[in-house]
N, C-alpha and C. Protein backbone atom coordinates (compact mmCIF):
# COMPACT_ATOMS: atom_id res chain seq x y z
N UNK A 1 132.26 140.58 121.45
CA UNK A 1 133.33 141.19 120.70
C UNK A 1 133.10 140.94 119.22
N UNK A 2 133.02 141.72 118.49
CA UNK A 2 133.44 142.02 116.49
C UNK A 2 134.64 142.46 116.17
N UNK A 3 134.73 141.36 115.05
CA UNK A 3 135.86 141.55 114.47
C UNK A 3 135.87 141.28 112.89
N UNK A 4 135.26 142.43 112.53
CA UNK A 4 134.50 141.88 110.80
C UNK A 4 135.21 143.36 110.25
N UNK A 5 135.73 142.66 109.05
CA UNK A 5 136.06 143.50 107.43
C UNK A 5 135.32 143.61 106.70
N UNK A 6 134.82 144.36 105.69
CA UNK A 6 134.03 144.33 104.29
C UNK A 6 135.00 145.28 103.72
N UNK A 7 135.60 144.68 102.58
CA UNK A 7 136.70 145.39 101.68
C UNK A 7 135.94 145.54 100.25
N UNK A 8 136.48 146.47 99.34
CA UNK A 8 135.82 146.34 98.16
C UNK A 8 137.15 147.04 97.06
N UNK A 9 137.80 146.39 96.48
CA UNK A 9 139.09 146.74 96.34
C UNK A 9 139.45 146.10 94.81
N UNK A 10 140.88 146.74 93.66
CA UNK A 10 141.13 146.03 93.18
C UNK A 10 142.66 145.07 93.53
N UNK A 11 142.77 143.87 92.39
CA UNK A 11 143.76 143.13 93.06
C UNK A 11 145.29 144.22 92.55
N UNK A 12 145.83 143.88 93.19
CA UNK A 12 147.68 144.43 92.95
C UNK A 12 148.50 143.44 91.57
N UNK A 13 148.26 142.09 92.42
CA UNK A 13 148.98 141.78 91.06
C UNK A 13 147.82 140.17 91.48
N UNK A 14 147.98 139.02 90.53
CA UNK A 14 147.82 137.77 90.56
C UNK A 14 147.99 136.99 92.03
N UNK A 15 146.62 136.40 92.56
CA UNK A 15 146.88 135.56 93.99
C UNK A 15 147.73 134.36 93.55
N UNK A 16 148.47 134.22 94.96
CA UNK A 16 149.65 133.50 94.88
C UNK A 16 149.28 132.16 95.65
N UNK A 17 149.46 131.05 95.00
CA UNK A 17 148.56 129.94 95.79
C UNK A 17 150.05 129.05 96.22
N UNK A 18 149.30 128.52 97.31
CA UNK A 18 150.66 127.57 97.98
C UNK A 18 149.64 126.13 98.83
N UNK A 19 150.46 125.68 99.41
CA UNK A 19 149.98 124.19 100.12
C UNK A 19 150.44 124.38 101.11
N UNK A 20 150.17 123.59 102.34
CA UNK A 20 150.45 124.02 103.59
C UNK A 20 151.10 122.42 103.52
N UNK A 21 152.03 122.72 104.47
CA UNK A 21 152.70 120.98 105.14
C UNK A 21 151.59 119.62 104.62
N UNK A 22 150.48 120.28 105.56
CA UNK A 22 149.08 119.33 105.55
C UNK A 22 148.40 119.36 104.87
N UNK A 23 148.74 119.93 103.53
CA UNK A 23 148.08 119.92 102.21
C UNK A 23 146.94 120.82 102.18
N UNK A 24 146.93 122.33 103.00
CA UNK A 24 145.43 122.68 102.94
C UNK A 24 145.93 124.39 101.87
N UNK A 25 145.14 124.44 100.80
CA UNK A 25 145.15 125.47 100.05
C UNK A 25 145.23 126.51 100.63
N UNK A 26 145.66 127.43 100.25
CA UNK A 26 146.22 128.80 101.18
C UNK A 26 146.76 130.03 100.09
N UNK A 27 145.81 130.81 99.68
CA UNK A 27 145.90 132.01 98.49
C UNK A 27 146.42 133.31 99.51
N UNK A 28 147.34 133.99 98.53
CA UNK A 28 147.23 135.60 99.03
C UNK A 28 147.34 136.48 97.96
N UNK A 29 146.71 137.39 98.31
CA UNK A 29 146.52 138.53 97.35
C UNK A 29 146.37 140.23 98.10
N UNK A 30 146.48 141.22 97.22
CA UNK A 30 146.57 142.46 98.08
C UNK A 30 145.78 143.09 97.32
N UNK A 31 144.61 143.70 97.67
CA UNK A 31 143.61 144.48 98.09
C UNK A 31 144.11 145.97 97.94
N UNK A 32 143.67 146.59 96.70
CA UNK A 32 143.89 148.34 96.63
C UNK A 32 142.71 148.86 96.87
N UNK A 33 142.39 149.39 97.66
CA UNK A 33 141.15 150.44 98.28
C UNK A 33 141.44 151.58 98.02
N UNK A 34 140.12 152.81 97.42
CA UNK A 34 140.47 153.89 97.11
C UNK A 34 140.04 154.48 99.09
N UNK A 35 140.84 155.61 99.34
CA UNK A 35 139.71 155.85 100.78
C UNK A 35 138.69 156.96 99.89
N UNK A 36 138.05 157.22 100.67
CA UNK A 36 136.69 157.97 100.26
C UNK A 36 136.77 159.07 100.11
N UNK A 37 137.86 160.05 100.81
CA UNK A 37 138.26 161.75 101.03
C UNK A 37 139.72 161.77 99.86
N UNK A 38 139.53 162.73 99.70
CA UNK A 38 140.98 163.32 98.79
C UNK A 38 141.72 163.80 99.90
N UNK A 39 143.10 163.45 99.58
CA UNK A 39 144.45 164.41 100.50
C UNK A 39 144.17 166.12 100.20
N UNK A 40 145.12 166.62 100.43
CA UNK A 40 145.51 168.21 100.59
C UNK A 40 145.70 168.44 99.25
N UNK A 41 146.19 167.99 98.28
CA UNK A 41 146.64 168.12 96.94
C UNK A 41 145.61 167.61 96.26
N UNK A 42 144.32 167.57 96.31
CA UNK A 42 143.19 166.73 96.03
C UNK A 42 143.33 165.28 94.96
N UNK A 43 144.22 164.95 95.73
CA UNK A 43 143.89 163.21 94.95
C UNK A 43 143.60 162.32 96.21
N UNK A 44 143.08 161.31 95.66
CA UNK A 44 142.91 159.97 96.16
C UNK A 44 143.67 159.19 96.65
N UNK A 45 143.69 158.69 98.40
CA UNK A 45 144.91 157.70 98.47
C UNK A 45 144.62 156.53 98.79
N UNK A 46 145.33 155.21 98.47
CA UNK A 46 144.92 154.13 98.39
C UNK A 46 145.35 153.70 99.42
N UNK A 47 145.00 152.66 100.22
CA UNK A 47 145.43 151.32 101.04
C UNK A 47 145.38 149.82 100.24
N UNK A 48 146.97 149.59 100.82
CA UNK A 48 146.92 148.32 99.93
C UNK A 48 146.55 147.33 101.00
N UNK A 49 146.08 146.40 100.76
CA UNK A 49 145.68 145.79 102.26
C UNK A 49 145.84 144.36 102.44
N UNK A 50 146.87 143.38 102.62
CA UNK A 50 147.02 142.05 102.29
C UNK A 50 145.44 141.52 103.24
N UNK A 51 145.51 140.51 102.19
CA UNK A 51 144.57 139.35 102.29
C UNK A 51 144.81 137.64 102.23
N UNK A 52 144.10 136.86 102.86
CA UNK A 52 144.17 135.40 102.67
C UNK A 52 143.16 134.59 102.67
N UNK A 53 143.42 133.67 102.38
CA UNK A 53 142.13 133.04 101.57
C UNK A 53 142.55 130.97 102.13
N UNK A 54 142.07 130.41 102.63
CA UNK A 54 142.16 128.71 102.62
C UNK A 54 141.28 128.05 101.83
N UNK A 55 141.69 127.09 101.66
CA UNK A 55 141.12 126.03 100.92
C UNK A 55 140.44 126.06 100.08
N UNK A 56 139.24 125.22 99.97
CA UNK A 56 138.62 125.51 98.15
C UNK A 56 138.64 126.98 97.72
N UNK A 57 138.39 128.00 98.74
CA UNK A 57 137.96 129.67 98.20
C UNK A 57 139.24 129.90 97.63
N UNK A 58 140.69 129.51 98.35
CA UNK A 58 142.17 129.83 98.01
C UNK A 58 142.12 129.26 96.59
N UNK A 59 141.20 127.80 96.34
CA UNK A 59 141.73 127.32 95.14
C UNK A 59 140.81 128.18 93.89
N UNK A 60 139.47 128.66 94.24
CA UNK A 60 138.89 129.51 93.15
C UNK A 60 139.57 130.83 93.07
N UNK A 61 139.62 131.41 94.15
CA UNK A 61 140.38 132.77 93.94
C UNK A 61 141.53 132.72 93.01
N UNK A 62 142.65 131.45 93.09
CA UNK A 62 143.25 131.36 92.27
C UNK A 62 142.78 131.12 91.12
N UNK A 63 142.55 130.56 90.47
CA UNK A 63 141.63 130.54 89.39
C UNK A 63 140.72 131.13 88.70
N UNK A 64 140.71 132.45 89.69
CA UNK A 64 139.36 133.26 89.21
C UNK A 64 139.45 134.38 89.10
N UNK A 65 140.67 135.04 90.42
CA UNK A 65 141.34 136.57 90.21
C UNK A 65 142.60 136.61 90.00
N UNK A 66 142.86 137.43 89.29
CA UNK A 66 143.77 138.25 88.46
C UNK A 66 143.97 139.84 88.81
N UNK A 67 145.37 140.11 88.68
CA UNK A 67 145.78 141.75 88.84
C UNK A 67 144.52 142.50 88.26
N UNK A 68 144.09 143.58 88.70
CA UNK A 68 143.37 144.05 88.16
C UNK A 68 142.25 144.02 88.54
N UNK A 69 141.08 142.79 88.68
CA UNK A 69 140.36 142.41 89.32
C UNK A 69 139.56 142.73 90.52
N UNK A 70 138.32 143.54 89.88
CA UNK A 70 137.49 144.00 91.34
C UNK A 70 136.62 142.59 92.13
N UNK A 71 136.85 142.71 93.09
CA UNK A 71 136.51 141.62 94.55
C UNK A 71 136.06 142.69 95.54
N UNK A 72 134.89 142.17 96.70
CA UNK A 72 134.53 142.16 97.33
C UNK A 72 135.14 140.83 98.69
N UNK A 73 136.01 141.80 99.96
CA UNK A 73 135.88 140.32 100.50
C UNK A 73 135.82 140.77 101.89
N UNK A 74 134.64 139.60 102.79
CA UNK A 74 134.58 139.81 104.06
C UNK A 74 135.08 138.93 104.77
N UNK A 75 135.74 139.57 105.83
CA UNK A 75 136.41 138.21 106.44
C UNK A 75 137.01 138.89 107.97
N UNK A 76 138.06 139.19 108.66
CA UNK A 76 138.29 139.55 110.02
C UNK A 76 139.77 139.25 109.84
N UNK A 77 139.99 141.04 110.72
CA UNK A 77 141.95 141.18 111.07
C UNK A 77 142.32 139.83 111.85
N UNK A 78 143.52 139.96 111.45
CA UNK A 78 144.54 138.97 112.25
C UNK A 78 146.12 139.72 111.93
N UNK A 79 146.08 139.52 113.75
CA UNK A 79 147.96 139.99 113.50
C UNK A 79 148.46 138.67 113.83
N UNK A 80 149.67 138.87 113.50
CA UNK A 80 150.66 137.40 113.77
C UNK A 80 152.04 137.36 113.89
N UNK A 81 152.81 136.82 114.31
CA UNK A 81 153.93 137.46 114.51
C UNK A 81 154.78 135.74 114.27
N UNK A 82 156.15 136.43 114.05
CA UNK A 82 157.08 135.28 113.60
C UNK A 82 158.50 135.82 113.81
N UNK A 83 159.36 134.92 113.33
CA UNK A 83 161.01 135.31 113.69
C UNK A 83 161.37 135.03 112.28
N UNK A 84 161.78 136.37 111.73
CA UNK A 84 162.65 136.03 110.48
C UNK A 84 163.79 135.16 110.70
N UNK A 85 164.47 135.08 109.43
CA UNK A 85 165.65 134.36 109.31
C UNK A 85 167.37 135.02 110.23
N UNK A 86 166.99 135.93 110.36
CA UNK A 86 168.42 137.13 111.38
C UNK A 86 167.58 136.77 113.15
N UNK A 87 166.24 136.07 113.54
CA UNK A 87 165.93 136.28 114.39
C UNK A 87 165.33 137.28 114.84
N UNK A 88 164.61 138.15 114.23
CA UNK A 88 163.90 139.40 114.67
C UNK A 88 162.30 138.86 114.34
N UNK A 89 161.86 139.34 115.65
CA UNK A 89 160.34 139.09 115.60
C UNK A 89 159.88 140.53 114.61
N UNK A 90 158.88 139.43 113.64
CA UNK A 90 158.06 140.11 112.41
C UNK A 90 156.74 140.24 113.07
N UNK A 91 155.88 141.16 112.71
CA UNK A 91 154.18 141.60 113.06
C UNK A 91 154.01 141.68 111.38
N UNK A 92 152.70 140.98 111.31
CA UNK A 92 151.98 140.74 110.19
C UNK A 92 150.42 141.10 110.68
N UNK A 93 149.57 142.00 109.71
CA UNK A 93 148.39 142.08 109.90
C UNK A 93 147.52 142.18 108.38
N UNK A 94 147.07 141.04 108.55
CA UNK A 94 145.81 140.88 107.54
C UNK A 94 144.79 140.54 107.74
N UNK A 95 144.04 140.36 106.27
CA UNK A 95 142.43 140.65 106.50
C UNK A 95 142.05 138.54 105.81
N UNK A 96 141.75 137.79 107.05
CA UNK A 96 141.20 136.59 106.32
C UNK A 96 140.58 136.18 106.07
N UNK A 97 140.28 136.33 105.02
CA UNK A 97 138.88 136.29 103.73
C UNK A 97 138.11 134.69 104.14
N UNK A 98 136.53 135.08 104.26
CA UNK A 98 135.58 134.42 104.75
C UNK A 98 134.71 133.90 103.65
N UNK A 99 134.53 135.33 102.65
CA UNK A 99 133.62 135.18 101.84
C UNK A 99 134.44 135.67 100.96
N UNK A 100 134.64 135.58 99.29
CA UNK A 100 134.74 136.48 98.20
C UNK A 100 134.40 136.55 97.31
N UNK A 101 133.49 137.68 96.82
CA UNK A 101 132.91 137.70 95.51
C UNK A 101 133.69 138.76 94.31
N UNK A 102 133.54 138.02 93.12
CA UNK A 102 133.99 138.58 92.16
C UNK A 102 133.63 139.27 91.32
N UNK A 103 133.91 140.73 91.30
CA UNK A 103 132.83 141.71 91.07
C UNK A 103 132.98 141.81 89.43
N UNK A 104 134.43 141.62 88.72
CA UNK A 104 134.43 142.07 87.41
C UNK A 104 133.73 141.37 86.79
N UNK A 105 133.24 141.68 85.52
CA UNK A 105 132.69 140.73 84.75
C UNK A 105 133.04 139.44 84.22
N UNK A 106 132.57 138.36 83.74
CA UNK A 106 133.55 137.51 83.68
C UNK A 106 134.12 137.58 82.01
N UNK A 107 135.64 136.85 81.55
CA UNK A 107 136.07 137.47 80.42
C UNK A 107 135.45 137.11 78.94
N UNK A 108 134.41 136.13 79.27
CA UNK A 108 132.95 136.35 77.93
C UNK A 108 132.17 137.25 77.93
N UNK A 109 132.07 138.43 78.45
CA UNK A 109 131.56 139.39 78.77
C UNK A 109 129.92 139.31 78.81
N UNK A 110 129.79 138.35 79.85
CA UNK A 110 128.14 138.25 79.77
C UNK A 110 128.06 139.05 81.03
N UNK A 111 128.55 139.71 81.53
CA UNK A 111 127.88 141.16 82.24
C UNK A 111 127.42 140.78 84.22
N UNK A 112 128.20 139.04 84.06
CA UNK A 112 127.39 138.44 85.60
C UNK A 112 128.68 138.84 86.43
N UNK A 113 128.86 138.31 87.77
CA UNK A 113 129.23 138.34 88.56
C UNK A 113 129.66 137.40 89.38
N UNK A 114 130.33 136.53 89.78
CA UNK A 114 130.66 135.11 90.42
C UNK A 114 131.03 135.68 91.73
N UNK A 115 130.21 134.32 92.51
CA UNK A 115 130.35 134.85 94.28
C UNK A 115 131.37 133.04 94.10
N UNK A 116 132.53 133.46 95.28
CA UNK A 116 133.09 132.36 95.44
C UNK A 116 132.81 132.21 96.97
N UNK A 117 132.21 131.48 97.89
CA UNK A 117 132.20 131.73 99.45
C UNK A 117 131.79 130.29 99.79
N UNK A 118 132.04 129.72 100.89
CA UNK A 118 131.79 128.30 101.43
C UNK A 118 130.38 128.31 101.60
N UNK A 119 129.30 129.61 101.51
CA UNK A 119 127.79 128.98 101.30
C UNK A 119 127.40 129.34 99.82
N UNK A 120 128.43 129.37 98.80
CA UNK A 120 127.79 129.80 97.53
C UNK A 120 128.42 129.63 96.41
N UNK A 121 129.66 128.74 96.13
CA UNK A 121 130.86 128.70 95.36
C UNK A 121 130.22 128.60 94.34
N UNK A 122 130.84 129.32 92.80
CA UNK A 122 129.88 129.32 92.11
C UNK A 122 128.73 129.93 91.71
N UNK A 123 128.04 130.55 92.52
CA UNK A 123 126.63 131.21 92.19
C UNK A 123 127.00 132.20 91.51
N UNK A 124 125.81 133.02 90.79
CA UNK A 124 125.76 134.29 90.58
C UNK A 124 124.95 135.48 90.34
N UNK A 125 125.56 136.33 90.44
CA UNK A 125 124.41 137.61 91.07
C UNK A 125 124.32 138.66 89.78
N UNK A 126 123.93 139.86 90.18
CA UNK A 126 123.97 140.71 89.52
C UNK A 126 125.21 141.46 89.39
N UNK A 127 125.08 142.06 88.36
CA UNK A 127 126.47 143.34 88.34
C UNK A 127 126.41 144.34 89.37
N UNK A 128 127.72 144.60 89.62
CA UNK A 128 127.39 145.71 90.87
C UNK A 128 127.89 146.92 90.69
N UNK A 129 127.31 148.22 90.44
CA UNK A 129 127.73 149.52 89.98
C UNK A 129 128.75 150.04 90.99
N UNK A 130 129.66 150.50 91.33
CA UNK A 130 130.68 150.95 91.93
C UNK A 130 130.82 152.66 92.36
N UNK A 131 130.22 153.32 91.24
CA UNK A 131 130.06 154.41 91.22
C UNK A 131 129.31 155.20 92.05
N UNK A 132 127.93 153.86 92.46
CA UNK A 132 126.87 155.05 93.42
C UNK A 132 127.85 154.93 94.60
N UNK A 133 127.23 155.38 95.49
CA UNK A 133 128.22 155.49 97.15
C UNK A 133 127.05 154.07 97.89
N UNK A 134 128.26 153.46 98.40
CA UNK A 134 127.90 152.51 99.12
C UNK A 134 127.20 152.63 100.10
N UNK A 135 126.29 152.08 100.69
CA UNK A 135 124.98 152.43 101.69
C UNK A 135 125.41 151.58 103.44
N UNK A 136 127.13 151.68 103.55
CA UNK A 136 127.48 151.76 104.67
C UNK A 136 129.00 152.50 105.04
């Protein structure tokens, strides 16, 4: 069985960082995706797509993205379900970020790219053009 995301999206607004009971870092942020086809009226429609993030990645993401902010992040759905406060069972489905790299430039404008991911925190790559069409 697979159960893999690759998102490439900008952020909505600023990730929101919190602590868990047991002290483990825990970011969320929402993911605007253009889809690839125009509607009937030929524009573009977006999916906003919540995301989450634990521990050190929760604590760079905070620190690192901002509204606005193009990211790359792979990671796998999860639904979940809970009882609001009236007692009605809630369904939640998001995407929980494994890897995330940070596509904008960084704000000295040296033109790099920062990968934040538990095999790479820190590193960095090249710039990544957005414009050609992605090769999946």
């Amino acid at each position: 069985m697979l159960n893999r995301v690759v998102l490439v999206g900008r952020l909505t607004k600023d990730p929101e960082l919190r602590y868990s009971p047991s002290g483990v870092a825990v970011a969320n942020f929402t993911l605007a995706v253009d889809r690839k086809f125009k509607n009937a009226q030929g524009e573009k429609e977006t999916d906003f797509i919540p995301c989450v993030v634990f521990r050190q990645l929760a604590e760079l993401c905070a620190n690192y993205l901002a509204k606005g902010k193009l990211a790359s992040v792979d990671g796998r759905i999860q639904i979940r379900t809970y009882n609001d406060k009236d007692g009605q069972k809630r369904w939640v489905t998001e995407v929980v970020a494994e890897d995330v790299h940070f596509l904008s430039p960084k704000d000295s404008g040296s033109g790099n790219t920062e990968s934040a991911s538990p095999r790479g925190i820190g590193s960095f790559g090249h710039e990544v053009n957005l414009d050609d069409d992605i090769p999946f």
